[in-house]
N, C-alpha and C. Protein backbone atom coordinates (compact mmCIF):
# COMPACT_ATOMS: atom_id res chain seq x y z
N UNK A 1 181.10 42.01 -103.68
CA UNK A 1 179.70 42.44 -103.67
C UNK A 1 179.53 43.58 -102.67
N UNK A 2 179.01 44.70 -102.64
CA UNK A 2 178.62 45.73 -102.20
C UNK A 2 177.64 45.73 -101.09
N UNK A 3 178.37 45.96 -99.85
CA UNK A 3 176.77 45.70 -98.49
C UNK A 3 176.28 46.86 -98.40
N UNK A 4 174.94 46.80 -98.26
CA UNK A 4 173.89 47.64 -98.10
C UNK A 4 174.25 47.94 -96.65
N UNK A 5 173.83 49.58 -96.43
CA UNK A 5 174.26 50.22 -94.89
C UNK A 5 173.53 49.84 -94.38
N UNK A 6 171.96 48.95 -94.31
CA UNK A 6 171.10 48.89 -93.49
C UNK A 6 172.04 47.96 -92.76
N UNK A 7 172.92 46.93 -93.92
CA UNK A 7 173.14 45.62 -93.31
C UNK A 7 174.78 45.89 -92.36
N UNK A 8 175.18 46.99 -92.49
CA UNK A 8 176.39 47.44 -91.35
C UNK A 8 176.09 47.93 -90.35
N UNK A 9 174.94 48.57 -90.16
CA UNK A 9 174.41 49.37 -88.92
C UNK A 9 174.36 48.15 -87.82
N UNK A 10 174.45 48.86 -86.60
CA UNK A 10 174.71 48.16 -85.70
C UNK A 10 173.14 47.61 -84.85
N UNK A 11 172.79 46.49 -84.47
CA UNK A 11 171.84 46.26 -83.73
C UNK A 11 171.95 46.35 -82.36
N UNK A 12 171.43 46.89 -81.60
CA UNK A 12 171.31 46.79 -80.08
C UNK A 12 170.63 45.18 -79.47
N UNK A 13 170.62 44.67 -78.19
CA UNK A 13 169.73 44.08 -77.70
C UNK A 13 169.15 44.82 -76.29
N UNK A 14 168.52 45.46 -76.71
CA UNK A 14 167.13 46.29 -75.82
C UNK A 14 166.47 45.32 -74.98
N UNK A 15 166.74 45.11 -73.43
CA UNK A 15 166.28 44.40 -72.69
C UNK A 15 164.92 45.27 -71.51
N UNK A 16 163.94 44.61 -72.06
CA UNK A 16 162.72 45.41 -71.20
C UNK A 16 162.59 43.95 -69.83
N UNK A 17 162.33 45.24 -68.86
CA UNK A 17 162.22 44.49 -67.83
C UNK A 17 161.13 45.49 -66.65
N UNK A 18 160.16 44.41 -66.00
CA UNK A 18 159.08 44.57 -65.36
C UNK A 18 158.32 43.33 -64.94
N UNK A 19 157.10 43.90 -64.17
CA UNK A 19 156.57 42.70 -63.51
C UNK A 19 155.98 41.75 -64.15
N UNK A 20 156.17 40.26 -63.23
CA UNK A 20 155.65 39.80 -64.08
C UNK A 20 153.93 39.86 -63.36
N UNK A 21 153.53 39.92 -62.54
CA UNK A 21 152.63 40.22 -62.02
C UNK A 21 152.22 41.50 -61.25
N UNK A 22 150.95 41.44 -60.88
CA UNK A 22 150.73 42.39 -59.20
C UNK A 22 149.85 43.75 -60.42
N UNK A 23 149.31 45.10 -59.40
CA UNK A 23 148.60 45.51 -60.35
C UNK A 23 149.68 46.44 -61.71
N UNK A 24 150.89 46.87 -61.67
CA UNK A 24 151.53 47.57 -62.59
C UNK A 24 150.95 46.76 -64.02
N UNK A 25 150.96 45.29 -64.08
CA UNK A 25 150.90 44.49 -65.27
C UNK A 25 149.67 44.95 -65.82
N UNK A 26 148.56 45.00 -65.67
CA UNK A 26 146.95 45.38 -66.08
C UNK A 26 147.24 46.54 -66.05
N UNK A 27 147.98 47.55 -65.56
CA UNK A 27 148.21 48.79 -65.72
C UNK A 27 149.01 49.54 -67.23
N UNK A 28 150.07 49.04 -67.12
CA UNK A 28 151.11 49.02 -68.13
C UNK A 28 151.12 48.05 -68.80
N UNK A 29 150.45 47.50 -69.25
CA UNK A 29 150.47 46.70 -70.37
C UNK A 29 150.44 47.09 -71.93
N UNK A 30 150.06 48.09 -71.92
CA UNK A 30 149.60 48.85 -73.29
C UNK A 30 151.15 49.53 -73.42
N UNK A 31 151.26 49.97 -72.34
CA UNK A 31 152.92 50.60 -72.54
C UNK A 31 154.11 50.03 -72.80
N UNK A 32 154.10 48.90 -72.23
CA UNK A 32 154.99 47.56 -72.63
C UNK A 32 154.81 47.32 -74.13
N UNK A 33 153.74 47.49 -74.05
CA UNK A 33 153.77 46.65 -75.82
C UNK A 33 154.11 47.93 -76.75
N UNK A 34 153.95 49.12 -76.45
CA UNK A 34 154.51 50.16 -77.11
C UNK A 34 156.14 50.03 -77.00
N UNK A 35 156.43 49.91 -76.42
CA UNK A 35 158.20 49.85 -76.30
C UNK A 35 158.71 48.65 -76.51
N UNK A 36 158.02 47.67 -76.93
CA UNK A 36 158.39 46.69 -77.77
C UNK A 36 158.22 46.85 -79.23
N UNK A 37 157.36 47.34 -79.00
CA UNK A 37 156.87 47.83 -80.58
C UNK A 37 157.54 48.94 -81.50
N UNK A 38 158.33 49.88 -80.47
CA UNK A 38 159.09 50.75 -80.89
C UNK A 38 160.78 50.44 -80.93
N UNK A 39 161.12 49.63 -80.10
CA UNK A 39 162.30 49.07 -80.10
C UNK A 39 162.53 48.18 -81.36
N UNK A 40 161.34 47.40 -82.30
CA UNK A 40 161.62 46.50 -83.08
C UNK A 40 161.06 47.59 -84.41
N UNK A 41 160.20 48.53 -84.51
CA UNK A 41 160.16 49.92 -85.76
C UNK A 41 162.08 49.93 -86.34
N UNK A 42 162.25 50.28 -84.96
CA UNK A 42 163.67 50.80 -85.03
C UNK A 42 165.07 49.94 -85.31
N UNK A 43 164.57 48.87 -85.43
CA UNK A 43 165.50 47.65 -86.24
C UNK A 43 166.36 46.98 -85.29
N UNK A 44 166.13 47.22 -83.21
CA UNK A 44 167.19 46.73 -82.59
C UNK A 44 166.21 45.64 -82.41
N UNK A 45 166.58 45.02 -81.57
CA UNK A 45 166.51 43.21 -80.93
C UNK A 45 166.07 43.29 -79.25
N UNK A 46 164.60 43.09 -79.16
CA UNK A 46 164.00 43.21 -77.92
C UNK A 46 164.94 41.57 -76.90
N UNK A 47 164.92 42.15 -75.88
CA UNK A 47 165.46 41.10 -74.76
C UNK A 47 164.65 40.98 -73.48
N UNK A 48 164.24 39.61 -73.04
CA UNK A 48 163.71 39.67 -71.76
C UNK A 48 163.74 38.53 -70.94
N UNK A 49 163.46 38.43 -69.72
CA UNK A 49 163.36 37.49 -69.21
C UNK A 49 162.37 35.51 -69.28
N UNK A 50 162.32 36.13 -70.83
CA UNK A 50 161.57 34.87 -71.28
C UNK A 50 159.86 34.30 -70.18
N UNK A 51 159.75 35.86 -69.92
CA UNK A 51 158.60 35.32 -68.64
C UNK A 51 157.08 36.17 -68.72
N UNK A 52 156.29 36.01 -67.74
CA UNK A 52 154.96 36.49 -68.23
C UNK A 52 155.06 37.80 -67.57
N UNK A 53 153.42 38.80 -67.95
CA UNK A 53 153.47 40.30 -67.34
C UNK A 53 154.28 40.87 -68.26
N UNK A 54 154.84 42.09 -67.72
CA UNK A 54 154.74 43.22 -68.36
C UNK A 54 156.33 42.89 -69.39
N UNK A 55 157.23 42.45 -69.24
CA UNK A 55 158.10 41.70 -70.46
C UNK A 55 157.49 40.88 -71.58
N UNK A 56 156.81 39.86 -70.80
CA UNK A 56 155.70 39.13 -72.08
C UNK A 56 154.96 40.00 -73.17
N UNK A 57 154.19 41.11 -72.69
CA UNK A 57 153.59 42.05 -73.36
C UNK A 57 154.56 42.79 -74.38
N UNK A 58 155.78 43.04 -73.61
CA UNK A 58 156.54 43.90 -74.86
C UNK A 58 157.28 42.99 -75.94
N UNK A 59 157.71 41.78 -75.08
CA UNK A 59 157.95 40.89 -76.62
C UNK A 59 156.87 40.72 -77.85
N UNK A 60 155.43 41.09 -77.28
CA UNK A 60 154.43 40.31 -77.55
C UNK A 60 154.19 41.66 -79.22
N UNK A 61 154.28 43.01 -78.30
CA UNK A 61 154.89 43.95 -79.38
C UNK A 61 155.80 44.01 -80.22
N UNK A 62 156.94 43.62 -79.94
CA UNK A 62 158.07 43.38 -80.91
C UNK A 62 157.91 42.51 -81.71
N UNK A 63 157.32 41.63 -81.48
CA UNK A 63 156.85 40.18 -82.56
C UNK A 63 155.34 40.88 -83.49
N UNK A 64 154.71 41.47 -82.79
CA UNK A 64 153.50 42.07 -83.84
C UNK A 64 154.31 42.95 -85.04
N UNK A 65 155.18 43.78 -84.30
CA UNK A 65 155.91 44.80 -85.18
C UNK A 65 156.57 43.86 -85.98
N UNK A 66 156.80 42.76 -86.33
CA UNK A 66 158.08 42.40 -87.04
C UNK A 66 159.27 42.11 -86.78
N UNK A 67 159.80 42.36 -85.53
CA UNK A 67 161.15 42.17 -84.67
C UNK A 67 161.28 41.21 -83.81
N UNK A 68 162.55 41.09 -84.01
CA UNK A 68 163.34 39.98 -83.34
C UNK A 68 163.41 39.74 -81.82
N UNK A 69 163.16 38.86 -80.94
CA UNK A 69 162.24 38.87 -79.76
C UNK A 69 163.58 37.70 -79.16
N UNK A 70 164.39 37.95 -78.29
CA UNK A 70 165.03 36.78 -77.62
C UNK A 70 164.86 36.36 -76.08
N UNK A 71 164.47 35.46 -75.80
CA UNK A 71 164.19 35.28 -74.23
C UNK A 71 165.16 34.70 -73.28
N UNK A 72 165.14 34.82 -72.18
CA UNK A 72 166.58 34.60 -71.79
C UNK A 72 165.83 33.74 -70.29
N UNK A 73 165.69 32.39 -70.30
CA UNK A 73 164.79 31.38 -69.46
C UNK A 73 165.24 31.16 -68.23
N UNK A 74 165.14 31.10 -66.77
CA UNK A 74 166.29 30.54 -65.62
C UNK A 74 165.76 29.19 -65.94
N UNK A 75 165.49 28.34 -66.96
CA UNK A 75 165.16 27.00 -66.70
C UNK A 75 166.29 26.18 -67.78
N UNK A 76 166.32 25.00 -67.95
CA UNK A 76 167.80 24.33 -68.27
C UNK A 76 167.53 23.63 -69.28
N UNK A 77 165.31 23.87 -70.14
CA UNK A 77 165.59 22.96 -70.84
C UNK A 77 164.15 23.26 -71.15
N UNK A 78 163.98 23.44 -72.81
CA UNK A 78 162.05 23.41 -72.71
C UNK A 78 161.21 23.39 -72.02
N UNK A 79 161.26 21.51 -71.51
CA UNK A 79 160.51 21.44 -70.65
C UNK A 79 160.55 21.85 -69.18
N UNK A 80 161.21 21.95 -68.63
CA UNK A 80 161.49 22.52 -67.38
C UNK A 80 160.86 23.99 -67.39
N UNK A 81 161.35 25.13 -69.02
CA UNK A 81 160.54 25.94 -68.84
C UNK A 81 159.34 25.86 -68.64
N UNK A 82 158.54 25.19 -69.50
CA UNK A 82 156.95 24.93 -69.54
C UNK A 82 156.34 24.64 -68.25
N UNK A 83 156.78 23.42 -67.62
CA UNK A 83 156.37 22.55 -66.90
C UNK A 83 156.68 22.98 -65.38
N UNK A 84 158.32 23.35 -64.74
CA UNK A 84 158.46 23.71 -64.00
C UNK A 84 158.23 25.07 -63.88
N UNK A 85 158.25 26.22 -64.51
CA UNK A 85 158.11 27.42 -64.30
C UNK A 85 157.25 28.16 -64.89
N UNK A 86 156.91 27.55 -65.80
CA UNK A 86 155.25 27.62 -66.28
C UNK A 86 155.28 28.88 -66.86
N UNK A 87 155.95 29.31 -68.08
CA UNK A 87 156.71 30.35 -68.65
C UNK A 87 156.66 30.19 -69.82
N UNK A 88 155.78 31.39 -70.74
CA UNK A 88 155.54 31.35 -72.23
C UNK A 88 156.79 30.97 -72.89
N UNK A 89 156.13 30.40 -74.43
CA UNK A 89 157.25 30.08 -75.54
C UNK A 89 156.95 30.86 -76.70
N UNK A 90 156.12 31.46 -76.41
CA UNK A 90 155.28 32.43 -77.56
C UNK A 90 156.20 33.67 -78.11
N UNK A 91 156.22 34.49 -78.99
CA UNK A 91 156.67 35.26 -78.96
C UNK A 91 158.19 35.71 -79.04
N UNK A 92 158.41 34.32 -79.18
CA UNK A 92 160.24 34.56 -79.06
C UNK A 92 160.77 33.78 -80.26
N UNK A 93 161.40 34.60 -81.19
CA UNK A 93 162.47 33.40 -82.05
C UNK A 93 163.35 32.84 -81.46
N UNK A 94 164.44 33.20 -80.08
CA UNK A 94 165.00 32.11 -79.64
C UNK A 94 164.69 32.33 -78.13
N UNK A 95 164.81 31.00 -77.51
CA UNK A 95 164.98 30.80 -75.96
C UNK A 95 166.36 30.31 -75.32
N UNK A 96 167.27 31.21 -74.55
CA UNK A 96 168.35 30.78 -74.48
C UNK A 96 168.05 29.99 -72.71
N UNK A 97 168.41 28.82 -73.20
CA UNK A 97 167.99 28.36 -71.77
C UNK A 97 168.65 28.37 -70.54
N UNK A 98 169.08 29.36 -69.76
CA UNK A 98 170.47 29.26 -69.27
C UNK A 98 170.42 28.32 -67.75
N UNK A 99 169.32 27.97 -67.22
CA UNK A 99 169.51 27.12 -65.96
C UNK A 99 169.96 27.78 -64.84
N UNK A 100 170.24 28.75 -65.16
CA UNK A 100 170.78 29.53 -63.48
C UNK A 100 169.43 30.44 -62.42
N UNK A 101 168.46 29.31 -63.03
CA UNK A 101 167.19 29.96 -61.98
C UNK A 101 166.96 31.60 -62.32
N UNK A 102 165.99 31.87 -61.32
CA UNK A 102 165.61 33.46 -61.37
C UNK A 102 167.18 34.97 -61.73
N UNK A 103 167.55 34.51 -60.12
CA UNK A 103 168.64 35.48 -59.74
C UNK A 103 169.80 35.28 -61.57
N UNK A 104 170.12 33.93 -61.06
CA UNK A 104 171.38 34.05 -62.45
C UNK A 104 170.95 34.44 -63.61
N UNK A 105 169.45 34.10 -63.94
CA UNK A 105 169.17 34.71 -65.07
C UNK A 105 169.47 36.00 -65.40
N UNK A 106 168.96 36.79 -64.11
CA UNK A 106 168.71 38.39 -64.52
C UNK A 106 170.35 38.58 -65.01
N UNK A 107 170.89 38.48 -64.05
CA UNK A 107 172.80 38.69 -64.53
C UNK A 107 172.99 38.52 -65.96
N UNK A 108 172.53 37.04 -66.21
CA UNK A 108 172.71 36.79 -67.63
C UNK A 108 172.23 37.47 -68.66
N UNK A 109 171.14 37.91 -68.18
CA UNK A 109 170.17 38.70 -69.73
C UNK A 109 170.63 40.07 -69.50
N UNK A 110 170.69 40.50 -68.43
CA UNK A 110 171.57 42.15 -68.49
C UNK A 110 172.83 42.25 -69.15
N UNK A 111 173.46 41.12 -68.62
CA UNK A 111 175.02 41.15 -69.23
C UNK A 111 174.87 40.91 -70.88
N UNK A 112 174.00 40.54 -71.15
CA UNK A 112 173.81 40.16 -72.85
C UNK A 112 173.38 40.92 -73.18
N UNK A 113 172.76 42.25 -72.42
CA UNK A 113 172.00 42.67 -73.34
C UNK A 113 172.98 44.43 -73.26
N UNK A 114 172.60 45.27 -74.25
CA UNK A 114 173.13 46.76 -74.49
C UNK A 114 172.70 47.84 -73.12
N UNK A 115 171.42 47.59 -73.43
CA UNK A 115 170.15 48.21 -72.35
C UNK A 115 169.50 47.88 -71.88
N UNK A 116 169.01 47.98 -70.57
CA UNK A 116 167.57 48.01 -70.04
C UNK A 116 166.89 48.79 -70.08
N UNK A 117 165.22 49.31 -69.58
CA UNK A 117 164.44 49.64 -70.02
C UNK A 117 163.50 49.33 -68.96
N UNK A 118 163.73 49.74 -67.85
CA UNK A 118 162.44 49.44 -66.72
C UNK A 118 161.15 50.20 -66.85
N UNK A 119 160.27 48.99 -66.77
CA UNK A 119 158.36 49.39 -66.53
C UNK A 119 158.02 48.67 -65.20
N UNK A 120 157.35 49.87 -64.50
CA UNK A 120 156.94 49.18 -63.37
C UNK A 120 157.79 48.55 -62.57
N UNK A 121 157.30 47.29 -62.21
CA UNK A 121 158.48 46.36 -61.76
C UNK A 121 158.37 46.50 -60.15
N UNK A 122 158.71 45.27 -59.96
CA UNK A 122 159.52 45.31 -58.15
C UNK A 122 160.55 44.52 -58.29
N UNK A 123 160.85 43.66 -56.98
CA UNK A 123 162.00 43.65 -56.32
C UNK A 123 163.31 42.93 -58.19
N UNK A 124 162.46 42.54 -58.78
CA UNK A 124 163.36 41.58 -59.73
C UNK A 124 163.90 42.43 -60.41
N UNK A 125 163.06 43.81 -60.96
CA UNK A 125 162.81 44.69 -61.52
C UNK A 125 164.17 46.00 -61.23
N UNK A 126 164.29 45.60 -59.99
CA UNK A 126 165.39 46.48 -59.20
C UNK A 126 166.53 45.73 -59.28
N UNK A 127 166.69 44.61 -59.55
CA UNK A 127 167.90 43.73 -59.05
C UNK A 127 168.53 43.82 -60.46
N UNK A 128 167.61 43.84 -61.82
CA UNK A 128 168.03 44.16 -63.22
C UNK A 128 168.67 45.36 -63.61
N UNK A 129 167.82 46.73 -62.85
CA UNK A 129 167.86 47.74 -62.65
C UNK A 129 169.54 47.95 -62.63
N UNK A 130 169.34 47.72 -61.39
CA UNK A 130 170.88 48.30 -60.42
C UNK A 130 172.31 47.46 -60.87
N UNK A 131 172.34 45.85 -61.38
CA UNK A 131 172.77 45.07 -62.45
C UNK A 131 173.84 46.08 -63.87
N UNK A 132 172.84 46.27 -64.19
CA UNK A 132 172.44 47.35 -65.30
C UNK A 132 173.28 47.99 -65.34
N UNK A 133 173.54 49.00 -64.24
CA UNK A 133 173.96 50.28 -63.56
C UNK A 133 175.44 50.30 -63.35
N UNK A 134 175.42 49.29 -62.86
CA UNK A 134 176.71 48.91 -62.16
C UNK A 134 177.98 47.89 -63.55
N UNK A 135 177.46 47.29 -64.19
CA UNK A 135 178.00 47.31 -65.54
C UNK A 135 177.89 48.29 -66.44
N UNK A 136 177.45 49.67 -66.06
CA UNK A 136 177.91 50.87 -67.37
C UNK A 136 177.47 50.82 -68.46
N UNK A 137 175.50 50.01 -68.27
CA UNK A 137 174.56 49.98 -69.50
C UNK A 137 174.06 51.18 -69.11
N UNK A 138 173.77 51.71 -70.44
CA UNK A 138 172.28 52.42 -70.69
C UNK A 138 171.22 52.35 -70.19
N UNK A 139 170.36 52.95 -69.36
CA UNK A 139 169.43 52.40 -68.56
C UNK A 139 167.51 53.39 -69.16
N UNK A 140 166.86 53.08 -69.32
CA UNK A 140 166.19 54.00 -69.85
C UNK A 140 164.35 53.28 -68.59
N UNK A 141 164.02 54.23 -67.73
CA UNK A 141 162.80 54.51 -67.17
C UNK A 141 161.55 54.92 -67.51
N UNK A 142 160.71 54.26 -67.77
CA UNK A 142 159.61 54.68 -68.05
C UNK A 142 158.33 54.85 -66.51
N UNK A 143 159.25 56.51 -66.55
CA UNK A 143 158.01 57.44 -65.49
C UNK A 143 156.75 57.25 -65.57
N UNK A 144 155.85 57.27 -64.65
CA UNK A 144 154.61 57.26 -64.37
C UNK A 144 153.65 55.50 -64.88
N UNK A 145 155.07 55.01 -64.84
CA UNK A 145 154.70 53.50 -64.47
C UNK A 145 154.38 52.69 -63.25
N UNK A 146 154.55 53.16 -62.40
CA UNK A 146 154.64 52.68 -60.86
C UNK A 146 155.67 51.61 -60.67
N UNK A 147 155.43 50.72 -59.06
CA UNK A 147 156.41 50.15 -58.89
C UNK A 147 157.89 50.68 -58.90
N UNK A 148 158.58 50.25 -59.22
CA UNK A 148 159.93 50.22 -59.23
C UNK A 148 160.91 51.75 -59.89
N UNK A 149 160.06 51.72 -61.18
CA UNK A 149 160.40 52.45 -62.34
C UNK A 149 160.10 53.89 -60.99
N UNK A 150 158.82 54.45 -60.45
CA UNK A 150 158.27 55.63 -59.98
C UNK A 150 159.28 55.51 -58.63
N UNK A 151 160.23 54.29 -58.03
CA UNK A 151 160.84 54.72 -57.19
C UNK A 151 162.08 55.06 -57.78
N UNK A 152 162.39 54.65 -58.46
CA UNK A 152 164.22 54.76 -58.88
C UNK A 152 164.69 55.92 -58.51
N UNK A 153 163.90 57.10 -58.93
CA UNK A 153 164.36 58.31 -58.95
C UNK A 153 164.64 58.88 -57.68
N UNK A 154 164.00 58.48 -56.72
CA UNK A 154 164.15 58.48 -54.98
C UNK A 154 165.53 57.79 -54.90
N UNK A 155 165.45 56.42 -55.43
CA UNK A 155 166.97 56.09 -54.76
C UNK A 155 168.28 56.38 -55.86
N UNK A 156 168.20 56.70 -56.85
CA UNK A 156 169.25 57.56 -57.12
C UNK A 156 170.02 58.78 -56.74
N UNK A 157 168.37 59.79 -56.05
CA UNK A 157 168.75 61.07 -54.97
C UNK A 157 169.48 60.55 -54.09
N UNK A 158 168.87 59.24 -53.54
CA UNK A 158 169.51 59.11 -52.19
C UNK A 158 171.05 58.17 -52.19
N UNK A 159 170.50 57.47 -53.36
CA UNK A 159 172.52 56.89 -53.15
C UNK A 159 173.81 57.37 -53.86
N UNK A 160 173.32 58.21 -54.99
CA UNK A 160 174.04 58.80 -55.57
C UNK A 160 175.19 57.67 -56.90
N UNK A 161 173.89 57.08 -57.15
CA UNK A 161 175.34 56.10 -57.72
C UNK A 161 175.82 56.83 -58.97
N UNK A 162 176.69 56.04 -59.26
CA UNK A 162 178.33 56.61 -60.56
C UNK A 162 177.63 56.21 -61.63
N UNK A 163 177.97 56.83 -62.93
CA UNK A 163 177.42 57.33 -64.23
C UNK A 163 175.90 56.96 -64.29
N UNK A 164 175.52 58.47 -63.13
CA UNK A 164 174.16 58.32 -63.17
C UNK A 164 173.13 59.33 -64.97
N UNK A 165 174.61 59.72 -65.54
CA UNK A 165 174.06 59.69 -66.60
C UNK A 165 173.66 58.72 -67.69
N UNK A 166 173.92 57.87 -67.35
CA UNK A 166 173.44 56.56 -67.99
C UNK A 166 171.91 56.33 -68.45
N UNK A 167 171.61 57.12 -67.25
CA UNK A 167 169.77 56.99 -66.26
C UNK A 167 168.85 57.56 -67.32
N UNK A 168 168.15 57.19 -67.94
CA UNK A 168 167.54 58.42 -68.60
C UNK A 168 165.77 58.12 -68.12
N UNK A 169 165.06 59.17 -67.70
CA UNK A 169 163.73 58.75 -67.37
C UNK A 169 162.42 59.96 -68.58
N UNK A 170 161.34 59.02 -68.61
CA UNK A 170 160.81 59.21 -70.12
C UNK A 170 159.33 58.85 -69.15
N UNK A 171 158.20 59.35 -69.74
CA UNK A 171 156.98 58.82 -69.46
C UNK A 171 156.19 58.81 -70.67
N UNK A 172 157.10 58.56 -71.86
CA UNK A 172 156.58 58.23 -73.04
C UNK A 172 157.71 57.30 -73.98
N UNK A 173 156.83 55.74 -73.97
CA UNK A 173 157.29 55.07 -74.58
C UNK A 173 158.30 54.69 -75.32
N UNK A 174 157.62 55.77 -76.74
CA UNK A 174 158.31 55.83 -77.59
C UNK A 174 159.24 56.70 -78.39
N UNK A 175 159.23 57.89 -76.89
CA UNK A 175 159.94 58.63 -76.65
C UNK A 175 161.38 58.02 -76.17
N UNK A 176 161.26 57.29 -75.45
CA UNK A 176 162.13 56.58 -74.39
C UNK A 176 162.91 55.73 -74.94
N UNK A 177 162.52 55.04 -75.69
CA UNK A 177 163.35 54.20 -77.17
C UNK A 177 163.95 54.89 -77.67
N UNK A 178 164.01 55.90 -78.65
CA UNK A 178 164.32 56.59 -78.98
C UNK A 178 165.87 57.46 -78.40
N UNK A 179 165.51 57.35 -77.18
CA UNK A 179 166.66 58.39 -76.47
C UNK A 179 167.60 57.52 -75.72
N UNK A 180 167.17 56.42 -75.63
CA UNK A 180 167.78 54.84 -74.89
C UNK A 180 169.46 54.58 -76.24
N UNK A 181 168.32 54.30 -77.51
CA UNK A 181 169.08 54.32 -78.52
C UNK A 181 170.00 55.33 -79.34
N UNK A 182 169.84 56.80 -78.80
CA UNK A 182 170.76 57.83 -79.30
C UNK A 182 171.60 57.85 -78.24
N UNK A 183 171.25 57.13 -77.01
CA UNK A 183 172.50 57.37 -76.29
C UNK A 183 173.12 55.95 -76.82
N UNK A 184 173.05 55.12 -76.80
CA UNK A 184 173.46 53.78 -76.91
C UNK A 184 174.77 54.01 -78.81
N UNK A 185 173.88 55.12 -79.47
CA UNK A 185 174.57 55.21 -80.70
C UNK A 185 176.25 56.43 -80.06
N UNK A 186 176.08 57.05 -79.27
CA UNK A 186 177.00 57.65 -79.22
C UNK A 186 177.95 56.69 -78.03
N UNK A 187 177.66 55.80 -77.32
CA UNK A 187 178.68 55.14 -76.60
C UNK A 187 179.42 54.33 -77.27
N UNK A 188 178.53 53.92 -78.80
CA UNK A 188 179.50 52.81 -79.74
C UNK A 188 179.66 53.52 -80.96
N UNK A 189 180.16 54.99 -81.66
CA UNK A 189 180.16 55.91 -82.50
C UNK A 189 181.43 55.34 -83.03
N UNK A 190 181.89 54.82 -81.80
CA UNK A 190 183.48 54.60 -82.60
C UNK A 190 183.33 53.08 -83.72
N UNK A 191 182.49 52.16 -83.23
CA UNK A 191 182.24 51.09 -83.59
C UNK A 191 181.09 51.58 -85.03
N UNK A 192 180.67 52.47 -84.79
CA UNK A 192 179.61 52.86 -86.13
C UNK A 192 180.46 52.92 -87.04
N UNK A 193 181.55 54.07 -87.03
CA UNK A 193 182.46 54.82 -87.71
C UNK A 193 183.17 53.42 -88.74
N UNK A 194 183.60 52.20 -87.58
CA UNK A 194 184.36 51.54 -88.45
C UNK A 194 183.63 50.88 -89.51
N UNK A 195 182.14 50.35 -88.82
CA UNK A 195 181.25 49.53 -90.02
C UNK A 195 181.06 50.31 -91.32
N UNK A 196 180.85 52.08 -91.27
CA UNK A 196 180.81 52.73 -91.87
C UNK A 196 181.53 52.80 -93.28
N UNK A 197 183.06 52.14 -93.23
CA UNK A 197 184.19 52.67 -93.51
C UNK A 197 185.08 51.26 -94.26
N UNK A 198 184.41 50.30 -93.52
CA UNK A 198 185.11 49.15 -93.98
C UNK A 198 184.31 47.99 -94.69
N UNK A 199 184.94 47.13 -95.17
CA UNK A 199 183.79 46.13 -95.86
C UNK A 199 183.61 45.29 -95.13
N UNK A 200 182.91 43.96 -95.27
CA UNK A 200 181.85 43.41 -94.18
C UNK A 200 182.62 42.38 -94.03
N UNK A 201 184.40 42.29 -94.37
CA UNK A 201 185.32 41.63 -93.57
C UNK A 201 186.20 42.23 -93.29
N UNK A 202 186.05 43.22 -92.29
CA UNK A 202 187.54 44.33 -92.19
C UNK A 202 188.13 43.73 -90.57
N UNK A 203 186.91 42.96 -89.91
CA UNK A 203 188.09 41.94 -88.69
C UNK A 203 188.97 41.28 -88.73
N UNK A 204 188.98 40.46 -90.31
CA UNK A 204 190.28 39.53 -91.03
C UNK A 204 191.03 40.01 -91.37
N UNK A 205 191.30 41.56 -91.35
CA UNK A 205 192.52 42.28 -92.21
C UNK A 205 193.56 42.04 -91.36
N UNK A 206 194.71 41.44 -92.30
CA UNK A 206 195.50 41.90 -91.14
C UNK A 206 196.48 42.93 -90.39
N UNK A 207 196.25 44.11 -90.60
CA UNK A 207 196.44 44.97 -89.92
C UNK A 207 195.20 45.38 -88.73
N UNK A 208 194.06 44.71 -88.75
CA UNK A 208 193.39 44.74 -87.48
C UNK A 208 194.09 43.82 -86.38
N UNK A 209 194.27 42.28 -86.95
CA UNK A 209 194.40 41.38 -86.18
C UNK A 209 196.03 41.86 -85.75
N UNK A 210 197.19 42.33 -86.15
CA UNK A 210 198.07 42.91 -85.77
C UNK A 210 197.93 44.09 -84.53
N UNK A 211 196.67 44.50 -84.38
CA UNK A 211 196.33 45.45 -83.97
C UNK A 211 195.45 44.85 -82.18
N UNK A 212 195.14 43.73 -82.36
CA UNK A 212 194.82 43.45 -81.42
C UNK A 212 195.42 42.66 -80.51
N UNK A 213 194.62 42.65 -79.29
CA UNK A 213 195.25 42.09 -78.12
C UNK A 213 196.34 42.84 -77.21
């Protein structure tokens, strides 16, 4: 049977990250939900910290748009989300519950995910950020957000970190999606090329599996 290219193209998981409180959230909220909203137009897979503020809002977009919304919980179990951390269930087709609290979470949902995508944001916001950075994701800023996002660009002058082309800064949404994901298409071109080229079991061949390891 013949696969449709929609169904070889590759999905990203686009991880937006920002406050969950303080004033950026009432600020950027409209913007959040635009870059959720544009991340799921575009057929990738929004990612977040399964939490409220300005992540909540952009899942909250990705789920209006039609797209696939995954949350990534520091709690170990439904209820623990609900109850102990008091953390929406809305908005998400899955909740991966990983139990490693705040800090382990962020690790976890960066490491799962393609990209980040900072709005606003403080200190958690930075710890995703720089996470991010330092594993050789795609990182995409949305300027004239405040918080976190309006400092980055100060401490990139000042520390100089390594593949600061990664960095890309945008003060339009859905601009910023957009350019998150053309870079994200040319770091895996090689991986396009093969879906392109092969049928929708070309990992079982065995001249791949000869080929690996």
């Amino acid at each position: 049977m013949a696969i449709k290219q929609e169904e070889r193209r590759l999905r990203y998981s686009i991880c937006v990250s920002g406050a969950a409180s303080g004033e950026t959230v009432k600020d950027d909220a409209e913007k959040a939900r635009a870059v959720g909203r544009a991340i799921a137009k575009s057929g990738h897979i929004i990612t977040t910290g399964a939490t409220i503020g300005l992540p909540y809002f952009a899942a909250q977009g990705a789920s209006e748009a039609g797209g696939m919304s995954i949350g990534f919980s520091p709690a170990v179990s439904l209820r623990e989300h609900l109850r102990k951390y008091r953390l929406p269930n809305n908005c998400f087709d899955f909740i991966n519950f990983t139990g490693l609290h705040y800090v382990g979470r962020d690790l976890y949902l960066v490491q799962s995910s393609d990209a980040v995508i900072t709005i606003g944001g403080r200190f958690g916001s930075l710890h995703e950020f720089t996470s991010a950075l330092e594993a050789h994701k795609p990182c995409g800023v949305l300027t004239s957000s405040g918080g976190t996002a309006d400092r980055i660009p100060r401490l990139m002058e000042a520390l100089e970190p390594p593949d600061d082309y990664l960095v890309i800064f945008d003060d339009d949404p859905e601009r910023l999606v957009k350019r998150v994901i053309d870079l994200l298409d040319e770091k895996y071109h090689d991986l396009h090329d093969v879906l392109s080229h092969h049928d929708q079991h070309w990992y079982m061949k065995p001249d791949h599996l000869s080929r690996s390891g």
